[in-house]
N, C-alpha and C. Protein backbone atom coordinates (compact mmCIF):
# COMPACT_ATOMS: atom_id res chain seq x y z
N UNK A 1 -27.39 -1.05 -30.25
CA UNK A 1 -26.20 -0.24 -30.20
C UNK A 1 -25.32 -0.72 -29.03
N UNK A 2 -24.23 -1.37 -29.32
CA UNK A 2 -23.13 -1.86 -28.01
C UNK A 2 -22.53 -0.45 -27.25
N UNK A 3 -22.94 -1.10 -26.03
CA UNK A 3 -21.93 -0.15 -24.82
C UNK A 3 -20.75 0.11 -24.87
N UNK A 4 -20.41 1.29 -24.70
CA UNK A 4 -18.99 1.93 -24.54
C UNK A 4 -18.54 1.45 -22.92
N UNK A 5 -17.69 1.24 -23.23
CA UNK A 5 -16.59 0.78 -21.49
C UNK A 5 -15.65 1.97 -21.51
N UNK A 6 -15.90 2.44 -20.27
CA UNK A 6 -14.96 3.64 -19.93
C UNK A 6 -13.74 3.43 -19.60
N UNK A 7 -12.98 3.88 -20.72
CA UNK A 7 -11.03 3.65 -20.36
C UNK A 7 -10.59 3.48 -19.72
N UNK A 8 -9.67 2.57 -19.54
CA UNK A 8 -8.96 1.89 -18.41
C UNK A 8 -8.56 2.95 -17.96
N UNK A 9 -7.83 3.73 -16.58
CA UNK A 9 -7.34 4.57 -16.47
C UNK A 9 -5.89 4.23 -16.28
N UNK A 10 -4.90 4.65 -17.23
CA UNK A 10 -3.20 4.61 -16.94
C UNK A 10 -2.76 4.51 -15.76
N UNK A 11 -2.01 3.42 -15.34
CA UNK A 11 -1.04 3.34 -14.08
C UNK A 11 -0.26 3.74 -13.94
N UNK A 12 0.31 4.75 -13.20
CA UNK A 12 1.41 5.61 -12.63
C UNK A 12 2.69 4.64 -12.68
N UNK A 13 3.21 5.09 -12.07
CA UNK A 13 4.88 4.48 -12.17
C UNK A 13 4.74 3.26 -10.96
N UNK A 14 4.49 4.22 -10.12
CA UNK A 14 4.43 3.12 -8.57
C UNK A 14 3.30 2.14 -8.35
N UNK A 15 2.35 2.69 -8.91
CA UNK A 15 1.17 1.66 -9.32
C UNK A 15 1.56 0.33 -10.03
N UNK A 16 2.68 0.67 -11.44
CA UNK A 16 3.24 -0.52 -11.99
C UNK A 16 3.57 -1.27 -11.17
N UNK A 17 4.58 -0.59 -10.54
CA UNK A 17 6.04 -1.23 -9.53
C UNK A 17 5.18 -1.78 -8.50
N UNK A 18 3.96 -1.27 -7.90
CA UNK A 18 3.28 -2.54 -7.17
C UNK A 18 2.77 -3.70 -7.36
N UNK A 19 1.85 -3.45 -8.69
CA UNK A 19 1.36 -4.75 -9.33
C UNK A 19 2.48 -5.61 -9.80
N UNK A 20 3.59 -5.21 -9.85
CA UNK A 20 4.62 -5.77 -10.60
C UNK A 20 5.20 -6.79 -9.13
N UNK A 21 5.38 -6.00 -7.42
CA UNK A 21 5.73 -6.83 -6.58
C UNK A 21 5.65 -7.70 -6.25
N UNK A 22 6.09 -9.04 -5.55
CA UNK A 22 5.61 -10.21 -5.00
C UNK A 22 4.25 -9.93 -4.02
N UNK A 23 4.02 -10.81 -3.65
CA UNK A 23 2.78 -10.98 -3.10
C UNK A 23 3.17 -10.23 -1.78
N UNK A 24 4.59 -10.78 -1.14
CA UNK A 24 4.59 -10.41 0.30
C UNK A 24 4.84 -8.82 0.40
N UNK A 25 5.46 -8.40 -0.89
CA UNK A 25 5.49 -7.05 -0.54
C UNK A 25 4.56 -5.89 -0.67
N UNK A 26 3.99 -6.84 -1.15
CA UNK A 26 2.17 -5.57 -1.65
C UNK A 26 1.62 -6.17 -0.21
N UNK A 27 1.58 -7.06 0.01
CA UNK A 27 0.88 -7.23 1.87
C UNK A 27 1.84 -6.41 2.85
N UNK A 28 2.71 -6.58 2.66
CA UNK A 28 3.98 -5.43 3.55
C UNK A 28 3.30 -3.81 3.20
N UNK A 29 3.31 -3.55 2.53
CA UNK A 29 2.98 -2.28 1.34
C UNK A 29 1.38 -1.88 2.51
N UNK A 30 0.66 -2.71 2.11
CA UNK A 30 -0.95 -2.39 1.91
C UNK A 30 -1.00 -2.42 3.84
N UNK A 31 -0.19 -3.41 4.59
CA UNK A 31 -0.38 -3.34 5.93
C UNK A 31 0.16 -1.66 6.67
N UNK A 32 1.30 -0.91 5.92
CA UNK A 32 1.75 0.18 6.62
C UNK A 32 1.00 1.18 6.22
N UNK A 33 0.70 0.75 4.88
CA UNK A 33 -0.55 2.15 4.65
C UNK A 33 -1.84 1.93 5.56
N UNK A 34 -2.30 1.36 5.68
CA UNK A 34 -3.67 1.06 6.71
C UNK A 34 -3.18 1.38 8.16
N UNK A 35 -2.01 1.12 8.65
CA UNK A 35 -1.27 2.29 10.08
C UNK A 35 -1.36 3.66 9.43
N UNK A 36 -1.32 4.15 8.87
CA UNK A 36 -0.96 5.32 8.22
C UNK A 36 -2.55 6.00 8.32
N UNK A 37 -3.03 5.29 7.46
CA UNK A 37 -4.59 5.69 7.29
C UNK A 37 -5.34 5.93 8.89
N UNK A 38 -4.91 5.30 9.86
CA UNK A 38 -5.66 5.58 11.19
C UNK A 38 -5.24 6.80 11.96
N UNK A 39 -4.01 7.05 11.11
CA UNK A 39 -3.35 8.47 12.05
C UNK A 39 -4.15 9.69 11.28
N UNK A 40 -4.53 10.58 12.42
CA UNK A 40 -5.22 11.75 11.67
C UNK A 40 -3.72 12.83 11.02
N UNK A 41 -4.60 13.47 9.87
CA UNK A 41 -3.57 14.32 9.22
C UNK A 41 -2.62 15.38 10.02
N UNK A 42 -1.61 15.48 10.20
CA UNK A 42 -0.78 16.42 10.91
C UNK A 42 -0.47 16.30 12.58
N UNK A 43 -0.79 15.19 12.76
CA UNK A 43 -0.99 14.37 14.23
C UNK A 43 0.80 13.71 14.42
N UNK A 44 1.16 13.65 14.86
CA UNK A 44 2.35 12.88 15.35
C UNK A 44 1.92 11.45 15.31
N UNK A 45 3.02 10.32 14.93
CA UNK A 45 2.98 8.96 14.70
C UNK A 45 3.54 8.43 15.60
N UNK A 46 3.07 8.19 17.60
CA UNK A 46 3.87 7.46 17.92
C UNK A 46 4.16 5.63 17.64
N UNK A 47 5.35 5.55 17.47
CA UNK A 47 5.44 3.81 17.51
C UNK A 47 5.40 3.71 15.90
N UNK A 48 5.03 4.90 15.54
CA UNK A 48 5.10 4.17 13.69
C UNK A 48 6.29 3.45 13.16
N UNK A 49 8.18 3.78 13.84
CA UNK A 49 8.65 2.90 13.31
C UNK A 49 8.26 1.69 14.31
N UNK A 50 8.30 1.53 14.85
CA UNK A 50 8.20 -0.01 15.87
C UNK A 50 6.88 -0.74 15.22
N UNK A 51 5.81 -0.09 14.25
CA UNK A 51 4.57 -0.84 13.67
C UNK A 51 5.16 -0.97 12.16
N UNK A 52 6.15 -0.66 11.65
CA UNK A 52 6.66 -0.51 10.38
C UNK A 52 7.52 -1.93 10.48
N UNK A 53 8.38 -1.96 11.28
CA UNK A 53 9.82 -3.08 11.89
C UNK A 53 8.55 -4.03 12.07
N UNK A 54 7.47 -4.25 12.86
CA UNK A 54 6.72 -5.21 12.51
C UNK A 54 6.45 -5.69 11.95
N UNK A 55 5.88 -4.70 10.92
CA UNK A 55 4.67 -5.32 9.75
C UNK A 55 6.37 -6.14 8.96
N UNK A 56 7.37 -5.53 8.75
CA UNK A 56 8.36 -6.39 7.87
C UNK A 56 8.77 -7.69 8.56
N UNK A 57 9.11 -7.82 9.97
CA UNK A 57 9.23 -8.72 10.50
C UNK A 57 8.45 -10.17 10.15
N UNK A 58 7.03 -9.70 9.74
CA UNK A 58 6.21 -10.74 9.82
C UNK A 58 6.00 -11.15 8.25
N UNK A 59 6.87 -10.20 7.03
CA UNK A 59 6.54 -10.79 6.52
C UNK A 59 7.99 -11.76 5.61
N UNK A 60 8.93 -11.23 6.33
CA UNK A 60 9.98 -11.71 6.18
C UNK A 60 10.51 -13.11 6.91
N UNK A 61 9.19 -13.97 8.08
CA UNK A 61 9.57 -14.97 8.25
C UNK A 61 8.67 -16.11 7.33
């Protein structure tokens, strides 16, 4: 009896629109969420824009 494979699960809109990005912008993308991820919930972000202006800086040269 062959195995059932459990359904792909549907990609959201922004999910598309990422897989759909260039390379540098899903590394742009995936670097501000991982700043993001170290800040605890409801905590203040200092420097988050000055780590944001970074992460684009670097990937825009």
């Amino acid at each position: 009896m062959p195995k059932k494979s459990a359904p792909k699960p549907k990609l959201t809109r922004s999910q598309k629109a990422f897989q759909s990005a260039p390379e540098e912008v899903r590394e742009m993308v995936k670097r501000i969420l991982q700043d993001e991820r170290e800040v605890m919930h409801l905590k203040t972000r200092p420097k988050i824009h000055a780590k944001i202006l970074e992460h684009i800086k670097l990937v825009i040269r």
